[in-house]
Protein backbone atom coordinates (compact mmCIF):
# COMPACT_ATOMS: atom_id res chain seq x y z
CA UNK A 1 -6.10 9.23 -16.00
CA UNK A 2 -4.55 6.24 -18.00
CA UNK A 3 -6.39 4.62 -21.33
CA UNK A 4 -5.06 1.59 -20.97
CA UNK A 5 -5.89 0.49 -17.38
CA UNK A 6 -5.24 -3.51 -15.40
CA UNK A 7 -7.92 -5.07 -13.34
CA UNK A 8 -7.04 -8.27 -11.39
CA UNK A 9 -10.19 -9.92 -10.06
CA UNK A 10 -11.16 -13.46 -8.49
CA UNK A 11 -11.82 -14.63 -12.54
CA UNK A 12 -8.56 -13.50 -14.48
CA UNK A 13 -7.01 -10.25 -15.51
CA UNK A 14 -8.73 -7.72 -17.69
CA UNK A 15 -7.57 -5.15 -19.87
CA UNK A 16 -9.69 -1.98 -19.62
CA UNK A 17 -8.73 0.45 -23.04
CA UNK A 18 -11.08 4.15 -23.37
CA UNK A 19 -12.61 4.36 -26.33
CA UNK A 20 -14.83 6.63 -27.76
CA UNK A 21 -17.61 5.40 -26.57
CA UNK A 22 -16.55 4.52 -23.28
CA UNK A 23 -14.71 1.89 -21.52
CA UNK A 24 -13.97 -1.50 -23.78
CA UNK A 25 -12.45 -4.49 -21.59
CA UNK A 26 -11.24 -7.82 -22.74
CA UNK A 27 -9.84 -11.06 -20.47
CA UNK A 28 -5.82 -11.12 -21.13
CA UNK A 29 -5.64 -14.31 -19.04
CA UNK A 30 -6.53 -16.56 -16.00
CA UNK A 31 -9.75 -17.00 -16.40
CA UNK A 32 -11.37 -17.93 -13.66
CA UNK A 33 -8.59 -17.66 -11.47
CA UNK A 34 -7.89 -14.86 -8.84
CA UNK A 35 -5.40 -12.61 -9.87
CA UNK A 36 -3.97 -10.90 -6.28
CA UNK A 37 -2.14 -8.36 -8.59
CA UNK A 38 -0.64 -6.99 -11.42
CA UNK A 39 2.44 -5.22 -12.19
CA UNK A 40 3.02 -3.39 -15.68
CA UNK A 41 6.37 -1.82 -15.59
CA UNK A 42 9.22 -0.70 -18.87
CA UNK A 43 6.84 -2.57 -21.13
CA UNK A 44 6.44 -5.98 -18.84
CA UNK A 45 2.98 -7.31 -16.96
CA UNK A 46 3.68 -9.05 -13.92
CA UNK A 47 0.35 -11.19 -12.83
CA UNK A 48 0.38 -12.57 -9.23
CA UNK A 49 -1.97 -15.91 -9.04
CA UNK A 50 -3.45 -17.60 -5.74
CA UNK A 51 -4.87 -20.87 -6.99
CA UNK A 52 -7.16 -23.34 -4.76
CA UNK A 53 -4.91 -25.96 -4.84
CA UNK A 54 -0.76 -24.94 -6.38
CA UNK A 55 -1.08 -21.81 -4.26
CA UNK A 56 0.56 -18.68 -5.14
CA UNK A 57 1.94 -18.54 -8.59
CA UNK A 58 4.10 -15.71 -10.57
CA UNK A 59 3.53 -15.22 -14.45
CA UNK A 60 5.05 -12.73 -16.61
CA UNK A 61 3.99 -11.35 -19.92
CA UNK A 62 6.42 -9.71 -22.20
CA UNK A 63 4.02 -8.62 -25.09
CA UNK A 64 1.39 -7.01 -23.52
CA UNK A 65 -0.46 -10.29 -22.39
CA UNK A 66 -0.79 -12.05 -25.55
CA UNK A 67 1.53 -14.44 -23.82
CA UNK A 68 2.59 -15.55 -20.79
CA UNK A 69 5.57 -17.36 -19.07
CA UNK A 70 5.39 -18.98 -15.41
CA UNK A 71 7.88 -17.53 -13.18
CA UNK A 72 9.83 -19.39 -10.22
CA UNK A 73 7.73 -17.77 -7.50
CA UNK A 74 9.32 -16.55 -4.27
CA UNK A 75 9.40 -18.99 -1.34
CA UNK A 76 11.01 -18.69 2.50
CA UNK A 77 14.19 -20.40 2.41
CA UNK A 78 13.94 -23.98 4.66
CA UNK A 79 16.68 -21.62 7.25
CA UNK A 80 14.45 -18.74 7.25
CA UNK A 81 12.89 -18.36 11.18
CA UNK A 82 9.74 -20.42 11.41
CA UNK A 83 10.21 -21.20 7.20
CA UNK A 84 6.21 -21.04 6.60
CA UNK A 85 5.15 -21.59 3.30
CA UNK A 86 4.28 -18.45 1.33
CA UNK A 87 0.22 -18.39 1.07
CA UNK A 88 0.08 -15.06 -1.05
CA UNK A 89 1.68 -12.54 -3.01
CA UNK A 90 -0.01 -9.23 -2.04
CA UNK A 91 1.78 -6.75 -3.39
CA UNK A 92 4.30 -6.06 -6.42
CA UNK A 93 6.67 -2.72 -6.94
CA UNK A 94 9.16 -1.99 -9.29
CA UNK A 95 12.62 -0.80 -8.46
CA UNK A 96 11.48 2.75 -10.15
CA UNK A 97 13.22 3.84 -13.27
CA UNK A 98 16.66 4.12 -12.22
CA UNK A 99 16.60 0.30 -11.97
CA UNK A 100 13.94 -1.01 -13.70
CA UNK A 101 15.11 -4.86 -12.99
CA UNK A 102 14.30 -4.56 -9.58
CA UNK A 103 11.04 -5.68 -8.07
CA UNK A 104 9.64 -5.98 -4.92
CA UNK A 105 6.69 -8.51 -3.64
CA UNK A 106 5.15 -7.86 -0.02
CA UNK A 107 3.60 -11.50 0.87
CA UNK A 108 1.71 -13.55 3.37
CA UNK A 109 2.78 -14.19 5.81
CA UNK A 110 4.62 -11.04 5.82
CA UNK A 111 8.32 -11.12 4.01
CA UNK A 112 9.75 -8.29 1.71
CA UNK A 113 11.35 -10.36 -1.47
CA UNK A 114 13.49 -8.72 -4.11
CA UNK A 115 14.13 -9.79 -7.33
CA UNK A 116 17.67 -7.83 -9.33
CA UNK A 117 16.87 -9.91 -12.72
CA UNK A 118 12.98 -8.72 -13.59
CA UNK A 119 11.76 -12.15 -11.26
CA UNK A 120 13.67 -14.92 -12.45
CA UNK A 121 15.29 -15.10 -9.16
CA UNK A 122 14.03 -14.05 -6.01
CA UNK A 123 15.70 -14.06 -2.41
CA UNK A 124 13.91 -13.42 1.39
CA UNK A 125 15.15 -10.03 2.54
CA UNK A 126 15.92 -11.30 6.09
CA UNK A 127 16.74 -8.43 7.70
CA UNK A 128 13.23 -7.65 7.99
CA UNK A 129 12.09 -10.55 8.65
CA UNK A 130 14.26 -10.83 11.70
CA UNK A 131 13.38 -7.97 13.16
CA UNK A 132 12.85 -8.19 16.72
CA UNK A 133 9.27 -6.89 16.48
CA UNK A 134 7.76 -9.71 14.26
CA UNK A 135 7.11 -11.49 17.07
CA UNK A 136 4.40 -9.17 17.65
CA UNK A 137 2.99 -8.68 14.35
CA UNK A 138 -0.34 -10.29 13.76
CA UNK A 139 -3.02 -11.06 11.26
CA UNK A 140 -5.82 -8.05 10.37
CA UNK A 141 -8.34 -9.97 8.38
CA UNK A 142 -5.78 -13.22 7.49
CA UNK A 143 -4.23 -15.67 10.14
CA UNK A 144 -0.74 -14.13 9.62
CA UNK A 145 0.36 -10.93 9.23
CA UNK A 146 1.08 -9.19 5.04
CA UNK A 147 3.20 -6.59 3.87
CA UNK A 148 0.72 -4.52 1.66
CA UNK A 149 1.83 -1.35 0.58
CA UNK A 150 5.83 -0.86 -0.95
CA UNK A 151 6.64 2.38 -2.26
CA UNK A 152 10.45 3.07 -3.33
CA UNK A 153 10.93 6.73 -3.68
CA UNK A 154 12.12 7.59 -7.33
CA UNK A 155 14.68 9.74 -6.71
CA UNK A 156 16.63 7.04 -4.60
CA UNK A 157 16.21 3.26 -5.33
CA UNK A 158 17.81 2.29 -1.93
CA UNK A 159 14.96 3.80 -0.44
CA UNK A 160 12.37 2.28 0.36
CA UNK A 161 9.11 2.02 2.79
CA UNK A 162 6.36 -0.16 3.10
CA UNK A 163 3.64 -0.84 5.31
CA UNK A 164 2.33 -4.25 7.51
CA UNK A 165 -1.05 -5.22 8.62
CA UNK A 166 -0.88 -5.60 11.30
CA UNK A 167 3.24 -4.53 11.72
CA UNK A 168 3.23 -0.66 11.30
CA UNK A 169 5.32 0.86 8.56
CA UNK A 170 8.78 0.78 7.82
CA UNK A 171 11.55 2.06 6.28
CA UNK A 172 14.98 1.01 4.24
CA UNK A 173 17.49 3.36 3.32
CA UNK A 174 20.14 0.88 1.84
CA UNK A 175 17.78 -1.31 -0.50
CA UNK A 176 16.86 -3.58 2.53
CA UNK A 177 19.74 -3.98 4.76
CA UNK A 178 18.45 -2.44 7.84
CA UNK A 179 15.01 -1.30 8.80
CA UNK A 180 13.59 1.49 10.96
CA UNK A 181 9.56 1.33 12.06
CA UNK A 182 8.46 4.72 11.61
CA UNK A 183 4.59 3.87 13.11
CA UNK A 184 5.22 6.10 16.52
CA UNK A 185 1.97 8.56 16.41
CA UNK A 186 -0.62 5.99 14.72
CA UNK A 187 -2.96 4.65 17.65
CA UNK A 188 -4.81 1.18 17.38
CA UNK A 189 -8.14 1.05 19.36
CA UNK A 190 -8.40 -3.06 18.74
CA UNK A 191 -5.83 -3.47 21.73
CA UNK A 192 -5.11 -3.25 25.21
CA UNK A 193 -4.78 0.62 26.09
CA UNK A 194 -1.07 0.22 27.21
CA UNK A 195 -0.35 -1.08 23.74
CA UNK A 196 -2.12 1.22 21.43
CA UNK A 197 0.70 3.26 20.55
CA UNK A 198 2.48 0.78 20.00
CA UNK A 199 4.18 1.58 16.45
CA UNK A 200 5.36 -2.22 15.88
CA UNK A 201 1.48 -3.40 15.55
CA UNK A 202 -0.37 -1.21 13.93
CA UNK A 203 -2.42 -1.77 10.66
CA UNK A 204 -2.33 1.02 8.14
CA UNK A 205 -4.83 -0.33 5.31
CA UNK A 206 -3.05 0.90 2.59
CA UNK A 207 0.39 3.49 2.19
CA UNK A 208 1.25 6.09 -1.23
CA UNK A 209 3.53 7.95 -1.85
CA UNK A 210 2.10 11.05 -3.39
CA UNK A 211 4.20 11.83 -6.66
CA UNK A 212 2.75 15.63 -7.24
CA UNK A 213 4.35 16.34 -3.28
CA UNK A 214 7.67 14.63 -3.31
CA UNK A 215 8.78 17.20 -0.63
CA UNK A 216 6.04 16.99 1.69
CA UNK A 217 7.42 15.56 5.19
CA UNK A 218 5.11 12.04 5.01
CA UNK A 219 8.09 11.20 1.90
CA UNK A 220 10.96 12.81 2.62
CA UNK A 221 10.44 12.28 6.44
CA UNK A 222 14.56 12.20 8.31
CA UNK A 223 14.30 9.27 10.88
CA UNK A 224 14.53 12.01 13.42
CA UNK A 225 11.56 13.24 12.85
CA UNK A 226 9.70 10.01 12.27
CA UNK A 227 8.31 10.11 15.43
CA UNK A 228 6.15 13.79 15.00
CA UNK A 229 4.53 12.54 11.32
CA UNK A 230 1.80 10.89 11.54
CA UNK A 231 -1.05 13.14 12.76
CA UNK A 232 -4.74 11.92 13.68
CA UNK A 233 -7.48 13.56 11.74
CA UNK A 234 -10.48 15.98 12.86
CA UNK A 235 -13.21 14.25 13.93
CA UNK A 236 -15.77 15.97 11.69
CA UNK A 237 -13.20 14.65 8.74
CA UNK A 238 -12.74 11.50 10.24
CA UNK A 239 -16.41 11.04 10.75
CA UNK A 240 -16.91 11.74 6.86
CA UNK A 241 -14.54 9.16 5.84
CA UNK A 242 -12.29 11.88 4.20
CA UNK A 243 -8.40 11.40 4.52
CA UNK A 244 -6.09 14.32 3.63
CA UNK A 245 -2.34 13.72 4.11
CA UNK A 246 0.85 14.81 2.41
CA UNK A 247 0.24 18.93 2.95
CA UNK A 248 2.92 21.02 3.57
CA UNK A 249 0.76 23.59 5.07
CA UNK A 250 -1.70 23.41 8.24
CA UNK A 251 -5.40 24.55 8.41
CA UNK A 252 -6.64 26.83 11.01
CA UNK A 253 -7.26 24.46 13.96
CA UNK A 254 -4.28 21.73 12.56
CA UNK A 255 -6.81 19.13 13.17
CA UNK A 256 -7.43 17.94 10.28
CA UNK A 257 -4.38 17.47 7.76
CA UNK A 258 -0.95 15.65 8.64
CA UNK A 259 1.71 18.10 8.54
CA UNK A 260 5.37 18.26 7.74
CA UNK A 261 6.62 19.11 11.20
CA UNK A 262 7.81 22.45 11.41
CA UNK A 263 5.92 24.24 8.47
CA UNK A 264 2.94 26.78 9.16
CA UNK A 265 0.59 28.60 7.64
CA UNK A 266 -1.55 28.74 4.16
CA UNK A 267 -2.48 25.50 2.62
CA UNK A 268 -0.67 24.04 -0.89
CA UNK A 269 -1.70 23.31 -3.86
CA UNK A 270 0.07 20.01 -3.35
CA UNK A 271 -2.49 19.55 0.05
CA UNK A 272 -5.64 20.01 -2.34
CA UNK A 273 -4.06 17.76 -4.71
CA UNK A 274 -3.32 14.72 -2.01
CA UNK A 275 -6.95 15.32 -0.70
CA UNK A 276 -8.63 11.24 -1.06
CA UNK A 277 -11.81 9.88 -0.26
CA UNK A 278 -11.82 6.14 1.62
CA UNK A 279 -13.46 4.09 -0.46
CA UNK A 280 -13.90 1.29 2.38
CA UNK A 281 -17.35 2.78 2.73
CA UNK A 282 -19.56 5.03 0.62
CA UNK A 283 -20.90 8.37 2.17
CA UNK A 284 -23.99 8.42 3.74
CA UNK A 285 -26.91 9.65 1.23
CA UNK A 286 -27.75 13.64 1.29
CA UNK A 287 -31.16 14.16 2.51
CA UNK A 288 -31.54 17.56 0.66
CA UNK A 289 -29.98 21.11 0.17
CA UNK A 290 -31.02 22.03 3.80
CA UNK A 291 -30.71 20.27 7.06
CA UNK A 292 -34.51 19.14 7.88
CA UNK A 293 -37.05 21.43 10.81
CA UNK A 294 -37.31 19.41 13.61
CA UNK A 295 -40.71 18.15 12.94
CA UNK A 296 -39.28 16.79 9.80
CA UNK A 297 -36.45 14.86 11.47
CA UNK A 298 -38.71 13.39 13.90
CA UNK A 299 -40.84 11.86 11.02
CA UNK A 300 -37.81 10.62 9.35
């Protein structure tokens, strides 16, 4: 774990250092107004705003937040399809270390920007944005659907995915000139049976890439196998709000892990390692070291 971590909250951006004695945090700037999120990246803090009244604004720091300079802040062009005005900026990635100048933002409503120059200019990556399917993406929790989740793999910058709620994931493999939805296998109970499979409208909550499993199939998946990814998890896991994902190996009754298609047997190191707990909700309290008689759990 870092020592030097970034929180962006509702009141400003803090700096969280480890000392000795624990955990010392300081306000770097904003205060008092929400930070959506942060970005450090080759040395640079990118701060995403949403003010009450000017909206979403972009600020960058180049010496570690002593300072800060506003940024021209992406916008839909006036001949983008339906040109809405952008009401957030959810999400910030960096072009990875091959190309350290690039950045993504995932906004709301939900278009992909890219920015070659570190954010001093930013363009609408249309392609995805005129995908066919966006008609049918929707809002899950804000009137219009938001892109979330970007992850560009590090070992090729023209690659990238990302995820939409509610629009399914996606993926580039040319830095954003064409797009594949790669949702086929995720189910959506909040719709009309016939359309629960749909891959175009579902609303993952949040997509990593794991970086200790670069080879496990959920990365590296070929769009030929898109469709056989995703797997649905054991009820007994699901039930315990446990998600395990990225494992290259299956357990006994396959139910519970996603898979790389096409591998079997003995579990990985890398599985363990991808193992995460969703912290939407906290686990339900233990009552003790054994389960309660009956008598007991009738009194309860």
């Amino acid at each position: 774990m870092s020592d030097h971590l970034l929180i962006a909250t509702r009141k400003g951006l803090f700096a969280l250092e480890r000392k000795r004695a624990g955990w010392d945090s300081r306000l770097i700037g904003f205060e008092g107004v929400a930070v959506t999120n942060v970005l450090r990246t080759d040395g640079v803090i990118y701060a995403a705003l949403k003010h009450g009244h000017f909206g979403a604004k972009l600020h960058r720091s180049d010496d570690d937040g002593a300072t800060w300079r506003e940024l021209t802040a992406p916008a839909f062009p006036a001949d983008a399809a339906d040109a809405p005005s952008l009401f957030q900026i959810w999400t910030m990635e960096t072009g990875g270390r091959t190309n350290p100048d690039r950045l993504w933002i995932g906004a709301i409503p939900a278009g992909l920007f890219r920015s070659d120059d570190r954010g001093e200019t930013w363009q609408l990556v249309s392609s995805l944005w005129n995908v066919p399917e966006r008609k049918r993406w929707f809002g899950g929790g804000y009137d219009a659907a938001g892109i979330h989740s970007i992850s560009p793999d590090p070992r090729d910058e023209d690659r990238v995915f990302l995820a939409i709620s509610c629009g399914g994931v996606w993926e580039s493999r040319d830095a954003g000139d064409s797009w594949s939805v790669l949702g086929k296998g995720l189910f959506a109970p909040y719709v009309p049976p016939e359309q629960a499979e749909d891959s175009a409208i579902q609303d993952p909550h949040r997509v990593v890439r794991c970086a200790s499993a670069m080879s496990c199939g959920c990365n590296t998946m070929p769009a030929s196998i898109a469709d056989r990814c995703w797997r649905a998890l054991g009820a007994a896991v699901a039930a315990d709000r446990r998600f395990r994902f990225c494992g290259r190996g299956a357990s006994a009754s396959g139910a519970n892990r996603l898979v790389r298609p096409g591998d079997q047997g003995r579990d990985s190191h890398a599985t363990r390692r991808c193992a995460v707990r969703h912290a939407n909700r906290r686990r339900r309290p233990e009552l003790g070291s054994h389960a309660p008689r009956p008598a007991a759990a009738r009194r309860l």
